[in-house]
Protein backbone atom coordinates (compact mmCIF):
# COMPACT_ATOMS: atom_id res chain seq x y z
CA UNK A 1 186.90 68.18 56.01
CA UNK A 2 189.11 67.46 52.64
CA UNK A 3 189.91 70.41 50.79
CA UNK A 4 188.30 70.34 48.00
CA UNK A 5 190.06 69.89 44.33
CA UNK A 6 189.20 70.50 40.61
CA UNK A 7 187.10 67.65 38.86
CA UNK A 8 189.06 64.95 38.24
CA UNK A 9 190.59 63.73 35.19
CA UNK A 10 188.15 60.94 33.69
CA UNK A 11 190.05 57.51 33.57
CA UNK A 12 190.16 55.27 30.36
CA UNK A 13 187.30 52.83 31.85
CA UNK A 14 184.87 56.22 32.49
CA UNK A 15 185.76 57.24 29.06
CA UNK A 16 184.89 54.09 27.32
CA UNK A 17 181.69 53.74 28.93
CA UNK A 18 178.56 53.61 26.88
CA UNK A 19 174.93 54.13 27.30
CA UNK A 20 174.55 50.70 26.84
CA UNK A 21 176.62 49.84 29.38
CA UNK A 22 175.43 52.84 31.75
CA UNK A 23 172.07 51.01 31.31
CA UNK A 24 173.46 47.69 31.40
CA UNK A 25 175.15 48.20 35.27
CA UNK A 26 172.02 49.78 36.00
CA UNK A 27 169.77 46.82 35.19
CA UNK A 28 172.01 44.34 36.77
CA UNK A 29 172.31 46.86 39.83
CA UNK A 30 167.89 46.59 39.79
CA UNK A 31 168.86 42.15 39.91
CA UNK A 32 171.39 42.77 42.93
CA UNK A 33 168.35 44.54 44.43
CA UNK A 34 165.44 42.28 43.33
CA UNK A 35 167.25 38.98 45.09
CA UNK A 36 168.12 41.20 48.03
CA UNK A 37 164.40 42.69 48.85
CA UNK A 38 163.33 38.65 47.92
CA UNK A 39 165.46 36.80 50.07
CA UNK A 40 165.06 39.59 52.92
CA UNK A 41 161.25 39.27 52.84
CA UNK A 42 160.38 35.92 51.46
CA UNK A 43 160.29 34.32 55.18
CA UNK A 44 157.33 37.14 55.52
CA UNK A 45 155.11 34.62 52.94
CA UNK A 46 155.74 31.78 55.21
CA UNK A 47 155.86 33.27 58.85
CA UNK A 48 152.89 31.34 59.64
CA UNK A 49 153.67 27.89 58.92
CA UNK A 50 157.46 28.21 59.94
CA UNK A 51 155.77 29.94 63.30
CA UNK A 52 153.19 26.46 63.82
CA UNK A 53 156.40 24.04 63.03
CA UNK A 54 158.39 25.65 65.56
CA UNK A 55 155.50 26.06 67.78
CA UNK A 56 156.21 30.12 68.44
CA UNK A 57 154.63 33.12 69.50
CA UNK A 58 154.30 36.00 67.55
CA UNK A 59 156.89 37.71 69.41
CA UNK A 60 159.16 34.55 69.31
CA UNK A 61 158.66 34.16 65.57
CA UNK A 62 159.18 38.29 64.66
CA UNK A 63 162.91 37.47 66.33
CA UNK A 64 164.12 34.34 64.49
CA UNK A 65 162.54 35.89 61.13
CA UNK A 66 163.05 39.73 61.12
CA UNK A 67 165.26 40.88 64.42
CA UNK A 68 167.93 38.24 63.77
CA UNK A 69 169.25 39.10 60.39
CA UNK A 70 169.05 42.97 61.02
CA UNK A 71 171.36 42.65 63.98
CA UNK A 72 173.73 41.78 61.53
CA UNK A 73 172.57 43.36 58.31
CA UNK A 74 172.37 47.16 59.90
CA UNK A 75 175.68 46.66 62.43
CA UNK A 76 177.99 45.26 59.23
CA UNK A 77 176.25 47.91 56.88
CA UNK A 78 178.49 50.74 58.40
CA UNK A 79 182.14 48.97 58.06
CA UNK A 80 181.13 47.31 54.73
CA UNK A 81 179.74 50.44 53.11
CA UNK A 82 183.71 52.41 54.67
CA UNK A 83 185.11 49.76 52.47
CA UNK A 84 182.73 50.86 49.67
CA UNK A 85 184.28 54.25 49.85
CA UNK A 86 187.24 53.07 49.62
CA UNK A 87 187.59 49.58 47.40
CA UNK A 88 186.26 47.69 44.48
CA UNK A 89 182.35 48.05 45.07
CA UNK A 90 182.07 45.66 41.95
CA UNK A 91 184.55 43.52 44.31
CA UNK A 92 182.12 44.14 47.47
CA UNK A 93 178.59 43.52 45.70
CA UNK A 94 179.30 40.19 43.74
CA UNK A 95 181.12 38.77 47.23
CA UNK A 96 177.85 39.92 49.25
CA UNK A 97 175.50 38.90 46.10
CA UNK A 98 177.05 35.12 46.54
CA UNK A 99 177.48 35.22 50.61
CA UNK A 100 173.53 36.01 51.09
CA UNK A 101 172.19 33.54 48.53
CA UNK A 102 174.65 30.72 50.28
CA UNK A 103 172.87 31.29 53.22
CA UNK A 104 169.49 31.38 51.86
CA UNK A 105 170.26 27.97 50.90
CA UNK A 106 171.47 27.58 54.45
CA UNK A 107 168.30 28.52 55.54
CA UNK A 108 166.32 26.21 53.20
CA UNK A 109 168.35 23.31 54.48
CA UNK A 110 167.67 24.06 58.41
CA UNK A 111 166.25 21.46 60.48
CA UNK A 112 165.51 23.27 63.70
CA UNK A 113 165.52 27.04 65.54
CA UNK A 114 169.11 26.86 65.56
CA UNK A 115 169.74 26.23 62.44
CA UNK A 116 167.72 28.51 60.71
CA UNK A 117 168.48 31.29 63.28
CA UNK A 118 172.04 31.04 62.17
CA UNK A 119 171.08 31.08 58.34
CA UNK A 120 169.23 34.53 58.81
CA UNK A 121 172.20 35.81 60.55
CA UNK A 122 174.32 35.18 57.48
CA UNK A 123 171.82 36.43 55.20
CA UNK A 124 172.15 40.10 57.05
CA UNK A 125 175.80 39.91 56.45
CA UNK A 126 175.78 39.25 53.27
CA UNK A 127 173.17 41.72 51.89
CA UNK A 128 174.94 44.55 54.42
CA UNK A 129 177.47 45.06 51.23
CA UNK A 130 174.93 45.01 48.94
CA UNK A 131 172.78 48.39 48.69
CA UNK A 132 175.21 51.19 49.28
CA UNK A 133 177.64 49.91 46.89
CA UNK A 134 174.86 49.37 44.48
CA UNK A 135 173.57 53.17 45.21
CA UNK A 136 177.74 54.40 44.72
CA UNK A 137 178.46 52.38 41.69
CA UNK A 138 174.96 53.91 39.92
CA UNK A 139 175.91 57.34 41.25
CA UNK A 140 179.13 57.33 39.06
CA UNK A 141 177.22 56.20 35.79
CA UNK A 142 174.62 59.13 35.94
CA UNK A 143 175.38 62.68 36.29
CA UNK A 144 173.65 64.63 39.09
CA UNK A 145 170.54 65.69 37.60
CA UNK A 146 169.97 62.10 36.19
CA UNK A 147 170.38 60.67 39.33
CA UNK A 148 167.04 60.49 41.37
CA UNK A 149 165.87 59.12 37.86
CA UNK A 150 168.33 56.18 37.52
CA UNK A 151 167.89 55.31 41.27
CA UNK A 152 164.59 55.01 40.75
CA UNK A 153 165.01 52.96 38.08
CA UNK A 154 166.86 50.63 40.79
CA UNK A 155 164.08 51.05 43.42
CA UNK A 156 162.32 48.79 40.63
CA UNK A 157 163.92 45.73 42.66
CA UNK A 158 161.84 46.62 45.85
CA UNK A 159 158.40 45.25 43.87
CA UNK A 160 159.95 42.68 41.94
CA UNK A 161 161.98 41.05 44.56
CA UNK A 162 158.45 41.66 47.15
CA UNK A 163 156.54 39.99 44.07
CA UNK A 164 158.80 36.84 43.88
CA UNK A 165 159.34 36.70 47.46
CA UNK A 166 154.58 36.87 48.01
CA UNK A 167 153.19 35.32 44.73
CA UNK A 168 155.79 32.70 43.60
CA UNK A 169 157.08 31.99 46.97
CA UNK A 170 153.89 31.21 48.31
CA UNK A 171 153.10 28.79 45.20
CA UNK A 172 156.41 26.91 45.70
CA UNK A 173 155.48 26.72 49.35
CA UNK A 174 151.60 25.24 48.83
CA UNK A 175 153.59 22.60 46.85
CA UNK A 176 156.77 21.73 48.47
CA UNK A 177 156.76 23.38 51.69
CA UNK A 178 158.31 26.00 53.18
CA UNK A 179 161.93 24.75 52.84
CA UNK A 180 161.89 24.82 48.91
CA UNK A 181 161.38 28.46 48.87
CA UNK A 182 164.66 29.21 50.15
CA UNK A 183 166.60 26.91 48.10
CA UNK A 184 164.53 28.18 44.80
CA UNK A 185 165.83 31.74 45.27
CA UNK A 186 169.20 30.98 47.07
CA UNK A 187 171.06 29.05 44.29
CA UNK A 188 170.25 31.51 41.34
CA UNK A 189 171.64 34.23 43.30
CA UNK A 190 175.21 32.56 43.44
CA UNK A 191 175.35 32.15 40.33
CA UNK A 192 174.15 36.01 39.23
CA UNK A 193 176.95 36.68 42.19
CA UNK A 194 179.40 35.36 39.61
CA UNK A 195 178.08 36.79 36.77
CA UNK A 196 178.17 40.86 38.33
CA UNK A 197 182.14 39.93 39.39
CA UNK A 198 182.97 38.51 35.46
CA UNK A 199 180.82 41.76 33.69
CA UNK A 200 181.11 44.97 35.49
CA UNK A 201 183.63 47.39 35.68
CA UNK A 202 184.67 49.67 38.58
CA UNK A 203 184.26 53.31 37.27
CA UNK A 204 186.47 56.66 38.81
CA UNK A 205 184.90 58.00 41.65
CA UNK A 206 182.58 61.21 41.09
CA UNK A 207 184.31 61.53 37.73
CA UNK A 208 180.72 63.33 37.14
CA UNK A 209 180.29 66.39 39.60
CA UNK A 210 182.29 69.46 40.15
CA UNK A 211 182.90 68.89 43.84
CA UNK A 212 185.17 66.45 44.99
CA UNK A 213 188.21 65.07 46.77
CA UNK A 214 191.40 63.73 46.45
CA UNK A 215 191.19 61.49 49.94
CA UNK A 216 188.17 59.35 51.54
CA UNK A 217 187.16 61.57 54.60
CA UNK A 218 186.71 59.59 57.89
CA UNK A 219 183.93 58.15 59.02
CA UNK A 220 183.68 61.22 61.86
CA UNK A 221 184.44 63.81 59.30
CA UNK A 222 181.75 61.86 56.72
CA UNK A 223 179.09 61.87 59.77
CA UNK A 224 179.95 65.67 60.73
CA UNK A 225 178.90 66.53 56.86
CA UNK A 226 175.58 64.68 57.13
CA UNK A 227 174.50 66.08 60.47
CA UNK A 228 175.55 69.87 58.76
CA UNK A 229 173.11 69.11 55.63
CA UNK A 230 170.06 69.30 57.52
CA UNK A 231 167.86 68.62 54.72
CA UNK A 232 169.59 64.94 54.70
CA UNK A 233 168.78 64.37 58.57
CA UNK A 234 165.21 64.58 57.77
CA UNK A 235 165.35 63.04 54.76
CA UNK A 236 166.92 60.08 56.41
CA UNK A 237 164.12 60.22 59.11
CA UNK A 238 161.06 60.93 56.74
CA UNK A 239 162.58 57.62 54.88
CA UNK A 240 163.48 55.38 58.26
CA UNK A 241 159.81 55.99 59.23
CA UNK A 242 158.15 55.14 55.83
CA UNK A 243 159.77 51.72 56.21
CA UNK A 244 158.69 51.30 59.48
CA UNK A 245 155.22 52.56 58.47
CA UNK A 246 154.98 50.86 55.07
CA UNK A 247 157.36 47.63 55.30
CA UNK A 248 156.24 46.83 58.63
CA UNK A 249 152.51 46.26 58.22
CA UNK A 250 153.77 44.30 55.06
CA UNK A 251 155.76 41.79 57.15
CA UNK A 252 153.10 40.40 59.53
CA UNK A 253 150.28 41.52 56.60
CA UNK A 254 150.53 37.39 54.96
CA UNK A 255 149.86 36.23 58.31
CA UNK A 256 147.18 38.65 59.27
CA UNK A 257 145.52 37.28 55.89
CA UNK A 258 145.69 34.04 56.77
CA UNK A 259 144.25 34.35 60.15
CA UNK A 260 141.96 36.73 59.62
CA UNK A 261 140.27 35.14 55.80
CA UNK A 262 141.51 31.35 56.58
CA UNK A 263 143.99 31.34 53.40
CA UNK A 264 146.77 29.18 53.30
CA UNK A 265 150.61 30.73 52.30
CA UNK A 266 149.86 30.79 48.44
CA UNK A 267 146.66 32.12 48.29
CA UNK A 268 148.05 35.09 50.45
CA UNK A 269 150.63 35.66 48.72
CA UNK A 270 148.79 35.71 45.31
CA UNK A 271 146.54 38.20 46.77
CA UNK A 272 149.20 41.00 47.92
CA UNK A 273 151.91 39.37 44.88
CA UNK A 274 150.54 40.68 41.87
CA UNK A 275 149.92 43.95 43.29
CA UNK A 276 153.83 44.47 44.31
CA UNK A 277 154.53 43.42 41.02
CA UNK A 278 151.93 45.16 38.58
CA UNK A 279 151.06 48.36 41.39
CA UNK A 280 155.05 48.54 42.38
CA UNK A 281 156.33 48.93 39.23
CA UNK A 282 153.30 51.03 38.04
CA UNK A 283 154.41 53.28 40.70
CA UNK A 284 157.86 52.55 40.21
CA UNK A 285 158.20 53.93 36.60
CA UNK A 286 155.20 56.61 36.78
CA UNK A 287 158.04 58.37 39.40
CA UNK A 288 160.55 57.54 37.04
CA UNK A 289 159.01 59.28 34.49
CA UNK A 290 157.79 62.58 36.96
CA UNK A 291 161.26 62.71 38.00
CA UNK A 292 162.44 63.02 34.55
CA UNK A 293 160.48 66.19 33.63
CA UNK A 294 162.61 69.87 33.75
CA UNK A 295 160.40 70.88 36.74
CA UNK A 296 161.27 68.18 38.91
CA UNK A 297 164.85 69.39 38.89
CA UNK A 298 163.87 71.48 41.73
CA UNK A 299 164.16 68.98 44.58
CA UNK A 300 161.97 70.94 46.65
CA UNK A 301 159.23 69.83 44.27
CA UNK A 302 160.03 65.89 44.65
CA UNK A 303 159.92 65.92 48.73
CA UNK A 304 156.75 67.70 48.52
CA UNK A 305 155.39 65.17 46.26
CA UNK A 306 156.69 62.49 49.07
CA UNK A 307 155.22 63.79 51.50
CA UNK A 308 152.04 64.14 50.27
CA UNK A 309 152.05 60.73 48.96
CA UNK A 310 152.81 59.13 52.10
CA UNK A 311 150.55 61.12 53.98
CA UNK A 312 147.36 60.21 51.68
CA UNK A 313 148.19 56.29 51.61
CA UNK A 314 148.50 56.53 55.80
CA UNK A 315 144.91 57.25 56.01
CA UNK A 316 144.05 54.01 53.20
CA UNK A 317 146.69 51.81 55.43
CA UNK A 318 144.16 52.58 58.35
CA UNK A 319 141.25 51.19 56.44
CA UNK A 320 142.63 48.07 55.33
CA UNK A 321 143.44 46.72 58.61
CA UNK A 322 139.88 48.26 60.53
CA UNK A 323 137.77 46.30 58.03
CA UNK A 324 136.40 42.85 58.26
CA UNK A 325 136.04 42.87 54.11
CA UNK A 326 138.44 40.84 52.32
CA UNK A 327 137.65 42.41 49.09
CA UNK A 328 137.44 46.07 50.68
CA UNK A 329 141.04 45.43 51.94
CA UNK A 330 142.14 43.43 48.56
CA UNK A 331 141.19 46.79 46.81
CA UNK A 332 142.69 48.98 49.31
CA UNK A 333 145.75 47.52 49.00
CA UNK A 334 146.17 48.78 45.35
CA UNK A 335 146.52 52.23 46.71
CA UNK A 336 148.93 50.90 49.86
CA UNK A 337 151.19 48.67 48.66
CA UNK A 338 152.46 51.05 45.33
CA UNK A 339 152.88 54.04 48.12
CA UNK A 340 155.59 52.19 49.62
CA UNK A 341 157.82 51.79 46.76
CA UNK A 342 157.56 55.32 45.17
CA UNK A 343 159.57 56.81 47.71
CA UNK A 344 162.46 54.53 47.56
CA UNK A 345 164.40 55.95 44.61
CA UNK A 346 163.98 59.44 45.22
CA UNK A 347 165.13 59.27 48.73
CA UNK A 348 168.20 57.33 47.79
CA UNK A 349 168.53 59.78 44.67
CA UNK A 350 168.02 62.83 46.65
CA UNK A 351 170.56 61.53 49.16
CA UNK A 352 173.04 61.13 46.92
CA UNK A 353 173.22 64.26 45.67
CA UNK A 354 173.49 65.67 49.12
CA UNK A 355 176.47 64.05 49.95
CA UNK A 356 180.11 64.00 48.33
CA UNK A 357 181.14 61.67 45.82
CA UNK A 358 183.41 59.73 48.90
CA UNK A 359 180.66 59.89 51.42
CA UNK A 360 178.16 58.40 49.23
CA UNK A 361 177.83 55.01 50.34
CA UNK A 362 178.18 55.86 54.32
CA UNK A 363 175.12 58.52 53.37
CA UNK A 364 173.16 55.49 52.35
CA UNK A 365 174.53 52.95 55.25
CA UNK A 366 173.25 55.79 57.67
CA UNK A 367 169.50 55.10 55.80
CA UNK A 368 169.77 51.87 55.66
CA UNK A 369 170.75 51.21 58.73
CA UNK A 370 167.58 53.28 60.32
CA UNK A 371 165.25 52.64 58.15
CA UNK A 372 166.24 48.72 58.72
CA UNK A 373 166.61 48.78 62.58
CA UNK A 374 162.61 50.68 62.06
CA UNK A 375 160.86 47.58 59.76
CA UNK A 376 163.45 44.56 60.51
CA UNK A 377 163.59 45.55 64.05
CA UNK A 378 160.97 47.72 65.81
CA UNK A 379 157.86 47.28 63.87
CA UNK A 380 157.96 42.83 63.22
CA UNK A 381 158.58 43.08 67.20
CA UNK A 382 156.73 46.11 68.57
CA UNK A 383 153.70 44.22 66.60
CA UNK A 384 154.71 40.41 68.02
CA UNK A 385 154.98 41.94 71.74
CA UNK A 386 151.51 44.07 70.78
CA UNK A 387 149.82 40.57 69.00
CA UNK A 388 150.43 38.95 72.31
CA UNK A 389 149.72 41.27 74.69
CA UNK A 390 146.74 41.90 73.18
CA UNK A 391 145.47 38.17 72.55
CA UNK A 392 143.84 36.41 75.58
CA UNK A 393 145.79 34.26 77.81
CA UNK A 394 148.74 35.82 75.87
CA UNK A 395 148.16 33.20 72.56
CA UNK A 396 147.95 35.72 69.37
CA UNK A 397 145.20 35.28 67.12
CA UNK A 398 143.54 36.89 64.65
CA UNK A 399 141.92 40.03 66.52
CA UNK A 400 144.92 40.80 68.65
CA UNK A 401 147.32 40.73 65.45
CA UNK A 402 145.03 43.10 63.78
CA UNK A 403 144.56 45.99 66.58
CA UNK A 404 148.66 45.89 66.63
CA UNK A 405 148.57 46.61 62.78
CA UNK A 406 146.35 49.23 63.86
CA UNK A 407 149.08 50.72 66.53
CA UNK A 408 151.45 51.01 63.29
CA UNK A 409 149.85 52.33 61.08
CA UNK A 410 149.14 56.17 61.88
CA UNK A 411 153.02 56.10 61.61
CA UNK A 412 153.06 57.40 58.05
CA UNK A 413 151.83 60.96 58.93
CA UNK A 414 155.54 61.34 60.95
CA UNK A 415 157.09 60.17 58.42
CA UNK A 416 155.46 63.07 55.79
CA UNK A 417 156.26 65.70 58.17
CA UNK A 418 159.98 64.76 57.52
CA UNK A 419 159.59 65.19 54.08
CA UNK A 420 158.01 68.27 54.26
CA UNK A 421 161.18 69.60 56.64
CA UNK A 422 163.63 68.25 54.55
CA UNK A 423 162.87 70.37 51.41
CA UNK A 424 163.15 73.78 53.26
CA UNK A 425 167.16 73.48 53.05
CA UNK A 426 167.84 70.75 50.08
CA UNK A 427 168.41 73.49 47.45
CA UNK A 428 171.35 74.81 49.16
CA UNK A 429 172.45 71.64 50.66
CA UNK A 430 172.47 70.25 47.47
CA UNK A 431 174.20 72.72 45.71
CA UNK A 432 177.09 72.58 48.55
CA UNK A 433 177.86 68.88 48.33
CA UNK A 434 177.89 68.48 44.44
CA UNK A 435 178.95 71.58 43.43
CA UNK A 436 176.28 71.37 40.42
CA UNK A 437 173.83 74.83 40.76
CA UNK A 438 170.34 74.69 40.04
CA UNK A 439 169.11 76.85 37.57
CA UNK A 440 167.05 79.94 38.42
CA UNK A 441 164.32 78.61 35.70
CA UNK A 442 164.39 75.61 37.11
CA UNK A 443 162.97 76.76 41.17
């Protein structure tokens, strides 16, 4: 491990920096995240006619559409987010900003499996730079205590970017087919790309805690320190399995809808859209704000609130897929789909306070990279192999897609006991990676 050195001398760029532009990287940080989370997702909206053209199982479809770009997202997240540590991450986010969007447009312009096969692929390498830089760069804007509050304020891309990628991606497909969509999201994002390399400035490197080094550990030295804050390893876990819990229902739930109610792409989409957007952000900023008050400085006090959270919305994720109602699960859903985004920016905030100011970005590779193998991965082909297995001569339908949604979704109840763990240690864990000590008045 490093040895550890006094606080280091703030440079002329950290001592320039304003609250407007502390805000400003912060807001553009929330666009890097809102194209990622819409370009990820948007092949979700149109699964099902993508899955007819090709003429593909469910288990065939979950492979070209989720499975193939987190091969390469979660395995290049690991050596990309090193190079975070250790480079520009303004550099590294406006080169994987342009890369993913390119091949979003790739993927708009396919003409067979192949083709868009290979686009998805280049999408996961792209957005692999993305998030932990985005998570680093944040972490040196906002002091410790601030920072489950700003990253939350980034977790606001998650419903955005899952409200472009359902409502308006689903219109643009109902009018001009599935192709469009791609092409409608890919070429702004080049062009944003550009505009994050031209406007944003690479601050010092934990110029704002106590604790910190001279020299980038290694990557075994960086992984030795996680697995020693044990409040992190379940933190990690608790998060890995709310994606697989909440994310995966969510990627199969447009074509569940359409099977199960006979909609087409847009009217899915506008049924779970506006609820990402209006009950995502709700959820979004009402965290924000809880985070903000003096007793949530305890962190003890925000994993408790996670874990209750999660474990109330498993029970409602149960109901929507066991009922035959369309407007029992439409309503549902308002509870659901905001429990899946209020855990994002404390986990990510919490996480960065329990590693050191050079381990940041491999803290949040490590949760990126499980919680994406979980809902990119295992659940979109757990629930293909399920759909089929269940369906009658093996040809998925409506019934056999819904008892596999039904297979997922007690998975939230692990994923609160990991939250629950987590905040037996986090107080001293916390305290040893940052160096910052929680007040007595404030436990």
């Amino acid at each position: 491990m490093p040895v550890k050195a006094p606080a280091p001398q703030v440079d002329t760029i950290s001592a320039a920096v304003s609250p407007v532009m502390r805000w400003y990287v912060l807001f553009a940080m929330v666009a890097v995240y809102t194209l990622s989370i819409a370009d990820r997702y948007v092949i979700s909206t149109v699964l099902e006619p993508i899955r007819l053209e090709l003429q593909l199982t469910d288990s065939g479809i979950a492979f070209l559409s989720g499975v193939s770009l987190a091969l390469f997202y979660v395995f290049f997240g690991f050596p990309l987010s090193w190079l975070t540590d250790r480079s520009s991450r303004r550099n590294i986010i406006a080169a994987s900003v342009i890369i993913w969007s390119a091949m979003t447009v790739c993927s708009g312009l396919a003409r067979n499996y192949w083709q868009l096969l290979l686009s998805r692929l280049g999408v996961g390498i792209g957005e692999a730079g993305g998030t932990p830089g985005a998570n680093s760069i944040i972490s040196d804007y906002f002091p410790c205590v601030r920072r489950p509050m700003a990253l939350t304020v980034f977790s606001l891309g998650a419903p955005i970017g899952a409200w472009i990628g359902a409502d308006i991606a689903g219109g643009i497909a109902d009018q001009y087919g599935w192709r469009s969509v791609f092409l409608a999201l890919g070429v702004p994002g080049v062009v944003f790309g550009l505009l994050v390399f031209l406007t944003i400035k690479e601050p010092q490197r934990g110029r704002l805690d106590r604790a910190s080094s001279d020299d980038a550990p290694t990557f075994i030295e960086t992984m030795r320190f996680l697995w020693s804050q044990r409040s992190a390893v379940h933190l990690i876990i608790g998060a890995s399995v709310t994606a697989l819990w909440g994310w995966g229902l969510m990627w199969w739930t447009p074509a569940y809808l359409m099977r199960s109610y006979q909609l087409s792409a847009g009217q899915a989409g506008a049924i779970t859209g506006p609820i990402h957007l209006v009950g995502g952000v709700a959820a979004t900023v009402l965290t924000c704000w809880w985070l903000g008050r003096p007793s949530m400085a305890d962190p003890r006090r925000i994993l408790w609130l996670m874990g209750a959270g999660v474990g109330i919305a498993t029970f409602v994720s149960i109901a929507i897929y066991w009922t035959h109602s369309l407007p029992v699960a439409t309503a549902l859903f308002w509870v659901f789909i905001p429990s899946i985004y209020f855990y994002l920016g404390p986990s990510f905030g919490l996480l960065n306070n329990l590693a050191e100011p050079r381990m940041r970005a491999l803290f949040c590779a490590t949760l990126l990279f499980l919680a994406n193998v979980a809902n990119l991965v295992v659940a979109p082909q757990a629930i293909g192999i399920l759909s089929d297995g269940f369906a009658p001569h093996h040809v998925a339908n409506a019934a056999s897609l819904r008892l596999a949604l039904l297979c997922l979704a007690p998975t939230g109840f692990w994923a609160a006991f990991h939250y629950f763990w987590s905040a037996r240690q986090v107080v001293q864990d916390q305290e040893r990676a940052t160096g910052v000590r929680i007040q007595a008045q404030q436990l």
